[in-house]
C-alpha atoms as a PDB file:
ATOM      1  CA  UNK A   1      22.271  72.787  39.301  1.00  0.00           C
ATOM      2  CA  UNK A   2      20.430  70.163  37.668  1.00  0.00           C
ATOM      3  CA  UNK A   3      19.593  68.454  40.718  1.00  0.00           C
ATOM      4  CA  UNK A   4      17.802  71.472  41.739  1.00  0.00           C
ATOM      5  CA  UNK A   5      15.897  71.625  38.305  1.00  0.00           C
ATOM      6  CA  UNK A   6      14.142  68.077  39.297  1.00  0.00           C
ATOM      7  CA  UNK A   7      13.216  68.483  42.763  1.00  0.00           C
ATOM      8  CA  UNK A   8      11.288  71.673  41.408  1.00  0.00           C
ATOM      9  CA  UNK A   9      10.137  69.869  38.790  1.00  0.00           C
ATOM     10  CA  UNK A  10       8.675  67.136  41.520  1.00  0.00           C
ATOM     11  CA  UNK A  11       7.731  69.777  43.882  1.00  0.00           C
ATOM     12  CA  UNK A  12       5.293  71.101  41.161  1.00  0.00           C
ATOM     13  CA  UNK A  13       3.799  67.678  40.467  1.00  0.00           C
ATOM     14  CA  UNK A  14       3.567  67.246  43.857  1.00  0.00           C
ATOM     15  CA  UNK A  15       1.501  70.368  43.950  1.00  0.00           C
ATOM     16  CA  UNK A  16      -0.551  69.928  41.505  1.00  0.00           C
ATOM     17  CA  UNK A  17      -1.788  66.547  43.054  1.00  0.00           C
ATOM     18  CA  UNK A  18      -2.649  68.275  46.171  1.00  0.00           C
ATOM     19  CA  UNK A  19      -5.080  70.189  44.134  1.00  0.00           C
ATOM     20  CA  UNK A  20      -6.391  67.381  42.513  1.00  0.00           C
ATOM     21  CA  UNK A  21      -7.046  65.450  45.597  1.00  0.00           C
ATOM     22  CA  UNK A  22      -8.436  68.326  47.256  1.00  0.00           C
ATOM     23  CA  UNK A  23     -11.176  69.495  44.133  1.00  0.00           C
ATOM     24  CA  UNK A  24     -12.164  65.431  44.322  1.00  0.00           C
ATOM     25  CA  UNK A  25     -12.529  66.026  48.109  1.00  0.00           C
ATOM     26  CA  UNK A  26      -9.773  63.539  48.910  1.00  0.00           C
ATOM     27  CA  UNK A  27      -8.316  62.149  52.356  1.00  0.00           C
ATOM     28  CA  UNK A  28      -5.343  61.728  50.534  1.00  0.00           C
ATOM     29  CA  UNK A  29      -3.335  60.900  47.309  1.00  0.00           C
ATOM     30  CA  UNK A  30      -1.058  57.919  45.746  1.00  0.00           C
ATOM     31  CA  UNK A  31       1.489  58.282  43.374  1.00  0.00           C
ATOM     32  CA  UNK A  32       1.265  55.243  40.525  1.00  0.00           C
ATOM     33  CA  UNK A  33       3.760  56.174  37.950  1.00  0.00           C
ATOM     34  CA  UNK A  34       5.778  59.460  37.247  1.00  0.00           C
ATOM     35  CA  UNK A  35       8.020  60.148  34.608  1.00  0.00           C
ATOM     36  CA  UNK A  36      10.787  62.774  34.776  1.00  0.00           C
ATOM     37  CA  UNK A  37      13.009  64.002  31.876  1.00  0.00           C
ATOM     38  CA  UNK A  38      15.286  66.288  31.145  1.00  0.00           C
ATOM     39  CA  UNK A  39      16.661  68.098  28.123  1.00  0.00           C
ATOM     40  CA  UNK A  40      19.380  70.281  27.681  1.00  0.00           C
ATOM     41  CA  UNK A  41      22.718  71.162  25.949  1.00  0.00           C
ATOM     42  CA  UNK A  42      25.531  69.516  27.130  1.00  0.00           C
ATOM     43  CA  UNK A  43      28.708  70.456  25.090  1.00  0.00           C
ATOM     44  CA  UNK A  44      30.665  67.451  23.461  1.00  0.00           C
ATOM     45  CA  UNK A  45      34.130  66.945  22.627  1.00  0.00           C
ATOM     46  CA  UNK A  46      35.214  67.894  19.355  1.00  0.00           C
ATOM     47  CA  UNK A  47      37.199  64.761  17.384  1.00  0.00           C
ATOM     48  CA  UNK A  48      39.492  67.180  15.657  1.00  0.00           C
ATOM     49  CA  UNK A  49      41.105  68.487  18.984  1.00  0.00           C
ATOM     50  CA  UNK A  50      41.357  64.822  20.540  1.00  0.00           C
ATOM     51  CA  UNK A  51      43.191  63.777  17.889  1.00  0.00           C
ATOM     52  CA  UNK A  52      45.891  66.947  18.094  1.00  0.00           C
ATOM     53  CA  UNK A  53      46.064  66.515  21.774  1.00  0.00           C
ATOM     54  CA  UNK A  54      46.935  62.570  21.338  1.00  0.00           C
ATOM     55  CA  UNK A  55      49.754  63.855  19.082  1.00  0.00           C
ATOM     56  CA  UNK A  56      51.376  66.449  20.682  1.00  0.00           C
ATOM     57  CA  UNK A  57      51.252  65.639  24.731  1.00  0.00           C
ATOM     58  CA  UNK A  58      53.125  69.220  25.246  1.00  0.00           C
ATOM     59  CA  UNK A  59      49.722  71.284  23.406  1.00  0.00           C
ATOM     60  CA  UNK A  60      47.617  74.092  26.031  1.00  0.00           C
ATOM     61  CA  UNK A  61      44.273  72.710  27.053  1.00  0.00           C
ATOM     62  CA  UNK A  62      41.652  74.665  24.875  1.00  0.00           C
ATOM     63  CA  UNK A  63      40.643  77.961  26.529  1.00  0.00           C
ATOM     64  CA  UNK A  64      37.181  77.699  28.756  1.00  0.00           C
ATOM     65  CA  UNK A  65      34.897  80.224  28.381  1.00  0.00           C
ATOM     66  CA  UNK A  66      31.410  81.140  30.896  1.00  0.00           C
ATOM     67  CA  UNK A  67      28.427  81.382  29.282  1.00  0.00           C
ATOM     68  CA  UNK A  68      24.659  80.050  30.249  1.00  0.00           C
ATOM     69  CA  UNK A  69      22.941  76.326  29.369  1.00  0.00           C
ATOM     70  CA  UNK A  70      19.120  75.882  29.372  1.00  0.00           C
ATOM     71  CA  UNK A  71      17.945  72.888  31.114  1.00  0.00           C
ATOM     72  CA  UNK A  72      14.631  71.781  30.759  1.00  0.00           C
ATOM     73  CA  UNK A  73      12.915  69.581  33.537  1.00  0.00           C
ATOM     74  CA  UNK A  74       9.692  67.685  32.643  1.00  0.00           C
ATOM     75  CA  UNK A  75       7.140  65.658  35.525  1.00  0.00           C
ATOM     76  CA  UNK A  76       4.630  63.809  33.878  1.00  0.00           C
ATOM     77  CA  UNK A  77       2.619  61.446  35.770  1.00  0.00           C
ATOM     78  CA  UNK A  78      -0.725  59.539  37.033  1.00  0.00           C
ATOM     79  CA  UNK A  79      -2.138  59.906  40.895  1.00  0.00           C
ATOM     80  CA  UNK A  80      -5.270  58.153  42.515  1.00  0.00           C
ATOM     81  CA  UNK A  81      -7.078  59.991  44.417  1.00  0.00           C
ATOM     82  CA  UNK A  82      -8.153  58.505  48.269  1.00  0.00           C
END
């Protein structure tokens, strides 16, 4: 899923420097630098329960439960204009 996120994310840039080039009445446009990051929570493993599953080999994994994540995909960057 989050590869999806960034190749919307550079889709939009993308877009956006089409309308830049064409409002500067470019032939065309050149990426120079672009700068993608993401945010987002990604659970982590809790110390506590590593340490009880090191000492007892025979203990049920913890129970997984659905739920949603929010993952934020940022394109920042500088075009010149043809």
């Amino acid at each position: 899923m989050r590869s999806s996120t960034v190749l919307c994310a550079v889709a939009a840039f993308r877009s956006r420097a089409e309308i830049v080039r064409q409002s500067f009445s470019g032939r065309a446009y050149k990426i120079r630098k672009i700068s993608l990051s993401t945010s987002g929570f990604v659970p982590q493993p809790r110390p506590y329960m590593a340490a009880r599953a090191m000492a007892s080999a025979d203990v049920a994994p913890p129970p997984l439960e659905g739920g949603q994540s929010m993952i934020t995909v940022s394109a920042n960057g500088t075009i010149e204009v043809e």
